[in-house]
Structure formats: C-alpha cells, structure tokens
C-alpha atoms as a PDB file:
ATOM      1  CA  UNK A   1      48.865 -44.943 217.512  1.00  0.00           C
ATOM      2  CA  UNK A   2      49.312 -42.225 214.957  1.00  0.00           C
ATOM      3  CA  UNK A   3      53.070 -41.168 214.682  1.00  0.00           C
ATOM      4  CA  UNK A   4      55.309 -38.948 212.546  1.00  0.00           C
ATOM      5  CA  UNK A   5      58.814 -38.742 211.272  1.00  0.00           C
ATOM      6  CA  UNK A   6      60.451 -35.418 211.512  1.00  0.00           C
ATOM      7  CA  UNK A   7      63.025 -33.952 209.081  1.00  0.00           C
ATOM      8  CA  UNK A   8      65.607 -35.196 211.216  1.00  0.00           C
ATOM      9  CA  UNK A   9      64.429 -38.898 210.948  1.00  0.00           C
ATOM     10  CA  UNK A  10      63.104 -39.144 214.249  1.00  0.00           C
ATOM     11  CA  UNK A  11      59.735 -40.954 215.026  1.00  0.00           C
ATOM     12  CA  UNK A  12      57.166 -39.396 217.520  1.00  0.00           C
ATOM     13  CA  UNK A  13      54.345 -40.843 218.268  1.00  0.00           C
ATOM     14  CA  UNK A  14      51.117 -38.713 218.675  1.00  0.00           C
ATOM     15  CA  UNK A  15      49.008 -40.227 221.914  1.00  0.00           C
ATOM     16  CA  UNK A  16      46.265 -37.599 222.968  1.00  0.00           C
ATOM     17  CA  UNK A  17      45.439 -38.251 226.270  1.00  0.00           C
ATOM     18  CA  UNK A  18      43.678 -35.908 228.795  1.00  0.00           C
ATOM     19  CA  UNK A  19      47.507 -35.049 230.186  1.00  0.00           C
ATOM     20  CA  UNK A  20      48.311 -34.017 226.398  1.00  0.00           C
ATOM     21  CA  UNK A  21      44.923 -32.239 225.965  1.00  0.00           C
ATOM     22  CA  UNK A  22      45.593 -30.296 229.287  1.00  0.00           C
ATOM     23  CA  UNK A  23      49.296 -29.461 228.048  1.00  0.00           C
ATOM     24  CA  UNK A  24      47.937 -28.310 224.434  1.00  0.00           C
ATOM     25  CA  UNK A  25      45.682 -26.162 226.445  1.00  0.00           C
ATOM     26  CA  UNK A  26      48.646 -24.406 229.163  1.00  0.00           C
ATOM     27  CA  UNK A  27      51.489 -24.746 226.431  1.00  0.00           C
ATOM     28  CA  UNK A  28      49.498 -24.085 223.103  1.00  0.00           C
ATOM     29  CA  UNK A  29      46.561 -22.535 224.139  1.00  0.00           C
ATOM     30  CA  UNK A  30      44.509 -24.829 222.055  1.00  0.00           C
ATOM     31  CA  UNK A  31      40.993 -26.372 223.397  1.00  0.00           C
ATOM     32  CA  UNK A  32      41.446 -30.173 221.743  1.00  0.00           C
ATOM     33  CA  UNK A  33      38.192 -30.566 223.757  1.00  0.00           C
ATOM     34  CA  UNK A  34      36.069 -27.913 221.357  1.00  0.00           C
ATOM     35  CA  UNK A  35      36.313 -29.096 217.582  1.00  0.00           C
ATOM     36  CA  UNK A  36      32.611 -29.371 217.070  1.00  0.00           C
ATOM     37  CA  UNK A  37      32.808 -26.952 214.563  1.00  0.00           C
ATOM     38  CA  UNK A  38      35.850 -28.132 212.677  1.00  0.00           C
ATOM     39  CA  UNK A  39      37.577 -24.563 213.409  1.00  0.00           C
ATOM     40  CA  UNK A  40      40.570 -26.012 215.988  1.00  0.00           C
ATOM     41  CA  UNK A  41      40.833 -29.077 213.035  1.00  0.00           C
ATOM     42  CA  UNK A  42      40.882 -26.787 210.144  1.00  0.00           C
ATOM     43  CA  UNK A  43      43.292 -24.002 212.222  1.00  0.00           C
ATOM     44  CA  UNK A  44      45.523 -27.448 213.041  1.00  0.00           C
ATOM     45  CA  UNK A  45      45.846 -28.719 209.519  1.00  0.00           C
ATOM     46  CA  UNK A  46      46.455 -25.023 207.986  1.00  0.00           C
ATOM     47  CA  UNK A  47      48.499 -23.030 210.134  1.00  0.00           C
ATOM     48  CA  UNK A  48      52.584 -24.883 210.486  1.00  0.00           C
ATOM     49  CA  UNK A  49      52.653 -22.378 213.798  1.00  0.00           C
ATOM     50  CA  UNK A  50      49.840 -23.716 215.669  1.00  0.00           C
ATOM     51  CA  UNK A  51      50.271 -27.136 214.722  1.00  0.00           C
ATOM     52  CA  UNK A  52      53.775 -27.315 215.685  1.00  0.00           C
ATOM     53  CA  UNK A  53      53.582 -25.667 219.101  1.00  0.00           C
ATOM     54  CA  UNK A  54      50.178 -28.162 220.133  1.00  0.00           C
ATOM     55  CA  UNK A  55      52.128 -30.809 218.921  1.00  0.00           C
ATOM     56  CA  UNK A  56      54.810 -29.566 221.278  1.00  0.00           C
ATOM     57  CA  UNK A  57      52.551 -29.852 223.552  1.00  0.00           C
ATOM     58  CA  UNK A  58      51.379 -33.236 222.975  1.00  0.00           C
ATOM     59  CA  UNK A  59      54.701 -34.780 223.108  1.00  0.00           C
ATOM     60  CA  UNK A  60      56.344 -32.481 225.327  1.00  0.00           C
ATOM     61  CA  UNK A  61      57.300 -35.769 227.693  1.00  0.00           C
ATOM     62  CA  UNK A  62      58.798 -37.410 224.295  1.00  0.00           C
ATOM     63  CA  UNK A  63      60.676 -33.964 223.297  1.00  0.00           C
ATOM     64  CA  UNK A  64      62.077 -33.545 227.062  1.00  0.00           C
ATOM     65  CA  UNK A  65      63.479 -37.428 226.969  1.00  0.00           C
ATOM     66  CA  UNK A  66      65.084 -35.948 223.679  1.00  0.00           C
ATOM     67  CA  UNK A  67      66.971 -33.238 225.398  1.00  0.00           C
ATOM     68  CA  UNK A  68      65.445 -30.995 222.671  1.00  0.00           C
ATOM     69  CA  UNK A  69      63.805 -27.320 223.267  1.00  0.00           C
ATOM     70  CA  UNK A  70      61.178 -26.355 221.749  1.00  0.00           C
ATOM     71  CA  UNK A  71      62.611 -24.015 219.262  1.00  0.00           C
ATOM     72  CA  UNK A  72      64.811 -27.155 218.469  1.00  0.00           C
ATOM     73  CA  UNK A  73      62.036 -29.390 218.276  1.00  0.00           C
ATOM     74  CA  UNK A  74      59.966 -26.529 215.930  1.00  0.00           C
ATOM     75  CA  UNK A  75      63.031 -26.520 213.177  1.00  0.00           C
ATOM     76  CA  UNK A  76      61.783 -30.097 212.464  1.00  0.00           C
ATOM     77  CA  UNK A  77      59.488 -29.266 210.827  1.00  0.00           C
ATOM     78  CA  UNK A  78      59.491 -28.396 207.241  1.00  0.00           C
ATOM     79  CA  UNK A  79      57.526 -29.282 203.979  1.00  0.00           C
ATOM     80  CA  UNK A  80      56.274 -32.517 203.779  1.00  0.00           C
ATOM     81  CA  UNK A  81      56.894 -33.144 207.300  1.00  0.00           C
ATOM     82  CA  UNK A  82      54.375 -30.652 208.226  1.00  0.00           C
ATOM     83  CA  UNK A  83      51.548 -32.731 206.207  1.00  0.00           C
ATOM     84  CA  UNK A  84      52.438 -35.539 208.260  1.00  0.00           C
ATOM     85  CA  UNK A  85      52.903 -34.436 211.207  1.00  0.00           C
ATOM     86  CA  UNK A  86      49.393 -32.319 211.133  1.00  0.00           C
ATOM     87  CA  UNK A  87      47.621 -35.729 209.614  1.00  0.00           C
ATOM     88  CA  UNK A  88      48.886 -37.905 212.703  1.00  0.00           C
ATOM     89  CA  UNK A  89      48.333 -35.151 215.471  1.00  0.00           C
ATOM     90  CA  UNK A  90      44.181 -34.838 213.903  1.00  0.00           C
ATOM     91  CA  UNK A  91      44.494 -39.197 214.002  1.00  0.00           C
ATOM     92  CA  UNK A  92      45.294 -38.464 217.510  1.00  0.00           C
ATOM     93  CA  UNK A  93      42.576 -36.262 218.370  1.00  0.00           C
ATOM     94  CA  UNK A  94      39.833 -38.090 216.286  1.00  0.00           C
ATOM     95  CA  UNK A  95      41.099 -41.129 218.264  1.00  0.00           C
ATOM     96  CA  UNK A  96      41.009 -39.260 221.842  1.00  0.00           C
ATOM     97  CA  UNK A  97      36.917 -39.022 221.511  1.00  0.00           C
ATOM     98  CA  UNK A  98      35.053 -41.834 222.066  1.00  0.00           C
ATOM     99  CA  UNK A  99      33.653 -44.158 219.291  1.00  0.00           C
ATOM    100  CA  UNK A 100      29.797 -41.881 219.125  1.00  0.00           C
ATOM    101  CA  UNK A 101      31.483 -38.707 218.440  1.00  0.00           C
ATOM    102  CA  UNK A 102      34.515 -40.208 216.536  1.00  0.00           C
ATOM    103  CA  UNK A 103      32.283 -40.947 213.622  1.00  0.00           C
ATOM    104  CA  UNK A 104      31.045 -37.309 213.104  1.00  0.00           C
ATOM    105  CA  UNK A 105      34.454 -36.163 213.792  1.00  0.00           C
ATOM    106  CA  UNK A 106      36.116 -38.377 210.496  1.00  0.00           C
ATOM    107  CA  UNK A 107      32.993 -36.647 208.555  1.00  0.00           C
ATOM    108  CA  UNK A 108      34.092 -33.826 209.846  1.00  0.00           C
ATOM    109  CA  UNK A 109      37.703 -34.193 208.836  1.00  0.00           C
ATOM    110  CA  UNK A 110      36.872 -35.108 205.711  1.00  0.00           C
ATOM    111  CA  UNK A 111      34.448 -32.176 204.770  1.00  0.00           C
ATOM    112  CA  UNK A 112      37.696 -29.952 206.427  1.00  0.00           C
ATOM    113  CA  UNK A 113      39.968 -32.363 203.751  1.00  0.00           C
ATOM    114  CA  UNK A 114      37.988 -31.772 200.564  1.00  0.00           C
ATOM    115  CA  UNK A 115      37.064 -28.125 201.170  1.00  0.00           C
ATOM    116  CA  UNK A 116      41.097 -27.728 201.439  1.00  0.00           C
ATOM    117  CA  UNK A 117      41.687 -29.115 198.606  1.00  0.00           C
ATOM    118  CA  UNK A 118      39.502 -27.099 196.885  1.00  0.00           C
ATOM    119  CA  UNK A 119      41.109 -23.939 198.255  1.00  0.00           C
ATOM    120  CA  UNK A 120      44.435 -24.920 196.941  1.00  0.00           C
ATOM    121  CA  UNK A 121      43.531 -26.350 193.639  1.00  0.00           C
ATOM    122  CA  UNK A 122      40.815 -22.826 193.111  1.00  0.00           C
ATOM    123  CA  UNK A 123      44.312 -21.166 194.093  1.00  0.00           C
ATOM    124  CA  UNK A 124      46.251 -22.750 191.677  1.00  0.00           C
ATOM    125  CA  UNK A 125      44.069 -22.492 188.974  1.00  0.00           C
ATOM    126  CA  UNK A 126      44.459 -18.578 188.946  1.00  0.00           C
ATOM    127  CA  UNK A 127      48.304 -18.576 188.924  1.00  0.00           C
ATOM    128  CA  UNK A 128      49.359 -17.863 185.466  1.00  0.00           C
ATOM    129  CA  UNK A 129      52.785 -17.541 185.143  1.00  0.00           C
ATOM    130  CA  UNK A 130      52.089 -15.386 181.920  1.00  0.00           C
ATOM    131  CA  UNK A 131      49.591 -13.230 183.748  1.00  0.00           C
ATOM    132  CA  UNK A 132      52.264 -12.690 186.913  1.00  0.00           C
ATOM    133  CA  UNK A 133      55.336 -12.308 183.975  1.00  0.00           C
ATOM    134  CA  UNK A 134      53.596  -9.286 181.972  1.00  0.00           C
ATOM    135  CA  UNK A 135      51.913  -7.657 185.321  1.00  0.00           C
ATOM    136  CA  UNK A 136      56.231  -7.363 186.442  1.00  0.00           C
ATOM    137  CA  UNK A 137      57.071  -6.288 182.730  1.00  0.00           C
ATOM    138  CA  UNK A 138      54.176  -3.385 182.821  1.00  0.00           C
ATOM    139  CA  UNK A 139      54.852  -2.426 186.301  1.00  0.00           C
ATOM    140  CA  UNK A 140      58.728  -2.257 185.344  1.00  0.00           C
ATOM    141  CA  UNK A 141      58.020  -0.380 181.599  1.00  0.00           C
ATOM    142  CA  UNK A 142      55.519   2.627 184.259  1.00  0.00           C
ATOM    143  CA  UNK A 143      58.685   2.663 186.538  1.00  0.00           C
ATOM    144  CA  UNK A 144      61.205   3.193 183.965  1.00  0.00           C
ATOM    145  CA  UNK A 145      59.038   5.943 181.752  1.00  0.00           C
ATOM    146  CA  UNK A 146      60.339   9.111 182.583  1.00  0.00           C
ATOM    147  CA  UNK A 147      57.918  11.693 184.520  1.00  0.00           C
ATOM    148  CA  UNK A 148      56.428  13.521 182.427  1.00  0.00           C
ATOM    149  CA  UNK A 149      55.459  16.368 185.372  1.00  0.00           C
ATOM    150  CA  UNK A 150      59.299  16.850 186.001  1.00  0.00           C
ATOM    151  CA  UNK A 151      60.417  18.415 182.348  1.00  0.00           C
END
C-alpha cells in the first residue's frame, strides 16, 4: 500500500477505496473516478492545495484517530514531503482501478511525469541570474534618474 511520511515523521498510508473516493469527492471535490484524461493526475501532482485537501480526504479516518484538524494535518506538508506525498496518493489511485485500466493509467502517469519534467527543466533553463541581476539594476538606474518633465 502506498504510504507517506509527513514533516512531522508520521507515516500515513494512502488506501483508495470507494469510501476514500466518495470522501475526496464531498471533502475535496475531486472526481478520483474521471482521470481518463490525465487532468485530475496532472492537477494532483502540481497543485500542493488540491493534493493536500484530497489527501485529507483519503485519510480523513487516519487524521481523525490522530486528533489532528485539517488545517493541522495541511501544515505537514512542506517541500519534499509534498513530492511524496502526491507520488503515493497517484500509487493509490493507479492501484484503486482494476488491472485493464491500470496499465493505461501508469502510461498515463508517466507521459504526465516526463512532460513535468520538461516544464521545470524548460523553466529553469531561462533563469539567468545575470539576466534577472541587470533587469533590477536598469529598473533601479530609470527609478533613480531624475524626471526630466518636473525641472
């Protein structure tokens, strides 16, 4: 079963079940039931928000045995965790299908995988330090020039 640790050390386990689908869908609003498309996976793995409150959702029995709320249970998450934590809770769903859609679902995941990658390292690629440094210097050296209209 697909589990992560939280910032705080703790261990939850990620079972998607048709209780935790129906509780991502009331709690979350998030369909775990439409992911044809890759849309809910991509939206999962790329926004900390969404992921953390369907994972809420998914382990809300877990988080209640915890005494935790779920604004508690949200300031877990941070950084790496978040990786993690969104990696174990698309496990879970992959694993909630049966075995003939599971198999288009991991090609699925790993289109969703590569093309984020690709994002991030096309992203990176066109941060230059120098090019950020000299666009502050010239936008510093036009709002320190005197105006010109004003004499």
């Amino acid at each position: 079963m697909p589990s992560f640790r939280d910032a705080a050390g703790k261990t939850w386990e990620v079972r998607v079940d048709v209780a935790a689908v129906k509780r991502a869908l009331d709690l979350a609003n998030v369909d775990l039931r439409v992911i044809e498309s890759g849309k809910t996976l991509a939206e999962l793995a790329l926004d900390p928000v969404k992921l953390v409150d369907t994972l809420y959702a998914i382990v809300k029995p877990q988080v209640d045995a915890a005494g935790l709320s779920d604004e508690q249970f949200a300031g877990l998450f941070a950084g790496d965790v978040l990786e993690q934590a969104a990696t174990a809770l698309i496990d879970g769903i992959i694993d909630f299908f049966p075995a003939s859609q599971r198999r288009a679902l991991t090609k699925l995941r790993t289109a969703i995988d590569r093309g984020t990658a690709k994002v991030f390292s096309l992203a990176e690629a066109e941060l230059n330090p120098d090019t950020i440094e000299s666009e502050i210097e010239n936008r510093f050296r036009q709002l320190s020039k005197p105006n010109s209209s004003t004499g």
